[in-house]
Protein backbone atom coordinates (compact mmCIF):
# COMPACT_ATOMS: atom_id res chain seq x y z
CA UNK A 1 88.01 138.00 140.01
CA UNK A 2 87.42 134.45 141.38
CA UNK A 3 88.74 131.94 139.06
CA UNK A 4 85.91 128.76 140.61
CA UNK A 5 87.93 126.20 138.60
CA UNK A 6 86.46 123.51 140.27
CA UNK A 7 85.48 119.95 139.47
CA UNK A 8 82.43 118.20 140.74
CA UNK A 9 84.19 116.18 144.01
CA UNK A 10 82.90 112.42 144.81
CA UNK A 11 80.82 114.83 147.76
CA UNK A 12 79.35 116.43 144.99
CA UNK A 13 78.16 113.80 142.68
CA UNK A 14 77.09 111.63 145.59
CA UNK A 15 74.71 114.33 146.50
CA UNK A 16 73.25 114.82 143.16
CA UNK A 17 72.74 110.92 142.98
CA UNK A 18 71.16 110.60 146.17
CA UNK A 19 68.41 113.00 145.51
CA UNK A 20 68.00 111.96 141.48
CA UNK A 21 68.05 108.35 142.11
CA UNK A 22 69.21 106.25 139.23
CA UNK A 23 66.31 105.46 136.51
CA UNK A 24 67.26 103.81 133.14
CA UNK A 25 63.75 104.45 131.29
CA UNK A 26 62.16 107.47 130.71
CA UNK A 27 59.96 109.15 133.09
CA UNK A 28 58.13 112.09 134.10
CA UNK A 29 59.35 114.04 136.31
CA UNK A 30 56.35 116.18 138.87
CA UNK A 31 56.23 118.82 136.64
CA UNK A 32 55.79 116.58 133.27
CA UNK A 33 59.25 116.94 132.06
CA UNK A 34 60.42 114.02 130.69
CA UNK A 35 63.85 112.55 132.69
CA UNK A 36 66.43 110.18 132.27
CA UNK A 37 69.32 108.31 134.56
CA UNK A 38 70.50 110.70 137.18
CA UNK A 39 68.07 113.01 136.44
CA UNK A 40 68.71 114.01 133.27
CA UNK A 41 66.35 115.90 131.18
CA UNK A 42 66.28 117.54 127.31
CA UNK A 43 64.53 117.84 124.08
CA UNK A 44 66.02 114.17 123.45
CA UNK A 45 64.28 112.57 126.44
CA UNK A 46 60.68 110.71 124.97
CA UNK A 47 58.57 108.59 126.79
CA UNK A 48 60.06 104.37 126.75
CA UNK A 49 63.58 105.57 126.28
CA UNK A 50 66.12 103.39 127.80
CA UNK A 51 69.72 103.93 129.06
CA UNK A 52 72.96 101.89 129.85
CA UNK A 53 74.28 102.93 133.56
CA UNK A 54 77.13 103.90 131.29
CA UNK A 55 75.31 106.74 129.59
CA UNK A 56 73.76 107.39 132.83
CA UNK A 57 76.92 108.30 134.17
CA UNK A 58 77.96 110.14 131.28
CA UNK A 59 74.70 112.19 131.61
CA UNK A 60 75.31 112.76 134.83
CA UNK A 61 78.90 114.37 134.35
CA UNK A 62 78.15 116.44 131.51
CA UNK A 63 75.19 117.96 133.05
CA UNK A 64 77.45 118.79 136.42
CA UNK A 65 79.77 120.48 133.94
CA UNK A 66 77.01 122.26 132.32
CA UNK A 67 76.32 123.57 135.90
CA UNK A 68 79.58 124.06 136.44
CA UNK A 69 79.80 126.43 133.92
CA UNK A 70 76.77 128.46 134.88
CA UNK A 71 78.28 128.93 138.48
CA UNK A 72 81.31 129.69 137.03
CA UNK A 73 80.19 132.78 134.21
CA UNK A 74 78.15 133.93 137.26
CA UNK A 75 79.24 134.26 140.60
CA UNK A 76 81.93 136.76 140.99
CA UNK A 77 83.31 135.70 144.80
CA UNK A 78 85.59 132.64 145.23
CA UNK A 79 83.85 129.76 146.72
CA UNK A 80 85.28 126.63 148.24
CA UNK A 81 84.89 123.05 146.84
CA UNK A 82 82.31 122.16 149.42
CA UNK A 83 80.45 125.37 148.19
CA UNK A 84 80.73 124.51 144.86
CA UNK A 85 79.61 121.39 145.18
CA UNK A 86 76.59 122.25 146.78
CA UNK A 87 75.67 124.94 144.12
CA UNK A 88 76.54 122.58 141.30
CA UNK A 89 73.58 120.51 143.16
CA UNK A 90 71.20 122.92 143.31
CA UNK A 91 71.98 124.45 139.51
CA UNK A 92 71.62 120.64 138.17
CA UNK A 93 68.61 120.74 139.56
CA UNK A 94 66.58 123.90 139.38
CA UNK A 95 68.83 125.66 135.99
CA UNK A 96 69.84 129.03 135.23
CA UNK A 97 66.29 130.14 134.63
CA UNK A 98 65.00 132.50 131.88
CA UNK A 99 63.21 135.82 131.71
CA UNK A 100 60.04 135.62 131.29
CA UNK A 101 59.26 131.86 131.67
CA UNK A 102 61.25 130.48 134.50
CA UNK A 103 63.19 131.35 137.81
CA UNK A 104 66.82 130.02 138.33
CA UNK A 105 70.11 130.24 140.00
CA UNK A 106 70.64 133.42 137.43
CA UNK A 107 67.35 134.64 136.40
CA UNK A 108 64.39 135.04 137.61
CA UNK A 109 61.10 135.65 135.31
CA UNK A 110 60.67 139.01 136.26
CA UNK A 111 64.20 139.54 134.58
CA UNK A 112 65.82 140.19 137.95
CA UNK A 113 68.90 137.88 138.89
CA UNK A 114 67.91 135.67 142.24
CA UNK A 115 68.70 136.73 145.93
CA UNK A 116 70.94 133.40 145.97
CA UNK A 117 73.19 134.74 143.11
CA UNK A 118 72.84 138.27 144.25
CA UNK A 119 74.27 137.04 148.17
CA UNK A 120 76.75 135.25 146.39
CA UNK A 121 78.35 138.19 144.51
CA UNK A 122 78.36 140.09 147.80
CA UNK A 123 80.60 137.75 149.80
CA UNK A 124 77.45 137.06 151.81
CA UNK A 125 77.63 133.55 152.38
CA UNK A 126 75.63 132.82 155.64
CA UNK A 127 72.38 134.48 153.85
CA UNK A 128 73.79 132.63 150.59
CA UNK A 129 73.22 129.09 152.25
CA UNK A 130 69.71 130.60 153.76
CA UNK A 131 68.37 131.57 150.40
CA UNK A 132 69.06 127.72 149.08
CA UNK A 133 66.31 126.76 151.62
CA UNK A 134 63.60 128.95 149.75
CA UNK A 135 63.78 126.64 147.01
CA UNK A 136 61.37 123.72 147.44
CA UNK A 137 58.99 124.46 145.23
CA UNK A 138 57.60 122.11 141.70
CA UNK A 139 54.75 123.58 140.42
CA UNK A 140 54.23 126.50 142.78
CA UNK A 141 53.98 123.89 145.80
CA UNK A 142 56.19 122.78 148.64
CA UNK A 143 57.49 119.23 147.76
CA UNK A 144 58.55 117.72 151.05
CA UNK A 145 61.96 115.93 148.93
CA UNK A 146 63.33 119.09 147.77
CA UNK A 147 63.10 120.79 151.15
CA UNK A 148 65.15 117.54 152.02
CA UNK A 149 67.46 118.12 148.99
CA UNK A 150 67.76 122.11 150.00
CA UNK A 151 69.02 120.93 153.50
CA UNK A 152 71.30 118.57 152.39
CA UNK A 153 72.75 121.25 150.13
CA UNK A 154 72.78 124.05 152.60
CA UNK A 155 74.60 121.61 154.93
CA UNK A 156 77.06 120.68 152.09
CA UNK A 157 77.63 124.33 151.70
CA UNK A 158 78.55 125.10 155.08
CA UNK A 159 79.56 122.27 156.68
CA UNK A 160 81.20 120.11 153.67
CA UNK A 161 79.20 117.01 154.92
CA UNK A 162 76.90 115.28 153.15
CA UNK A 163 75.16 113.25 155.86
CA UNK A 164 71.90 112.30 155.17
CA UNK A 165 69.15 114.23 156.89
């Protein structure tokens, strides 16, 4: 059983920042969904709420736990930091999912778990960092950032660089 008892490295959190940007008021995000600091988001997030960079950062590090977590209750293979930085990327930003209403790293609305997870759990980790790339979609549509964000992570995966694109 892999034990994944990883934190978040600088690589990591650099990564997520990059792509989240830092935003101390409230603000929608392309789907509607109302976001916060390093992209932050929950049912406490209104419209004209307003952060310290503080609570930003403490945002930030809780969610990256929170995705932590996920990765770790989930994928059965041991990964390496660089891997698990990348996929604590990539949870933060898309979620576990839920049946029925939303894919994820975990689920996928038809109830199935995703070809990302699935690759994972098979020690297939070529196809793994593949599969990331299929996820650049907001709203049903290509968005050209997260295809930029998917590289990135792919790279980080593989490589353990985080060079920009």
């Amino acid at each position: 059983m892999a034990t994944n008892d990883y934190e978040l490295s600088t690589n990591g959190q650099l990564l997520i920042q990059r792509f989240e940007g830092l935003r101390l008021k409230s603000y929608q995000d392309l789907t509607g969904i109302w976001t916060i600091g390093w992209g932050h988001t929950g049912p406490d997030i209104k419209a004209n709420l307003i952060i310290s960079p503080k609570q930003a950062h403490d945002y930030l590090m809780s969610d990256a736990k929170a995705a932590g977590d996920i990765i770790r209750a989930n994928v059965t293979t041991q990964l390496s930091q660089q891997q698990y930085d990348a996929l604590v990327s990539f949870v933060f930003n898309i979620g576990p999912g839920h049946v029925g209403t939303k894919d994820g790293f975990v689920w996928l609305k038809s109830g199935h778990h995703s070809t990302l997870l699935e690759l994972l759990n098979a020690d297939q980790m070529t196809k793994a960092a593949e599969q990331i790339l299929q996820w650049n979609k907001a709203g049903g549509k290509s968005v050209y950032g997260l295809s930029v964000r998917r590289q990135a992570e792919r790279r980080l995966f593989l490589t353990g660089q985080i060079r920009p694109v």
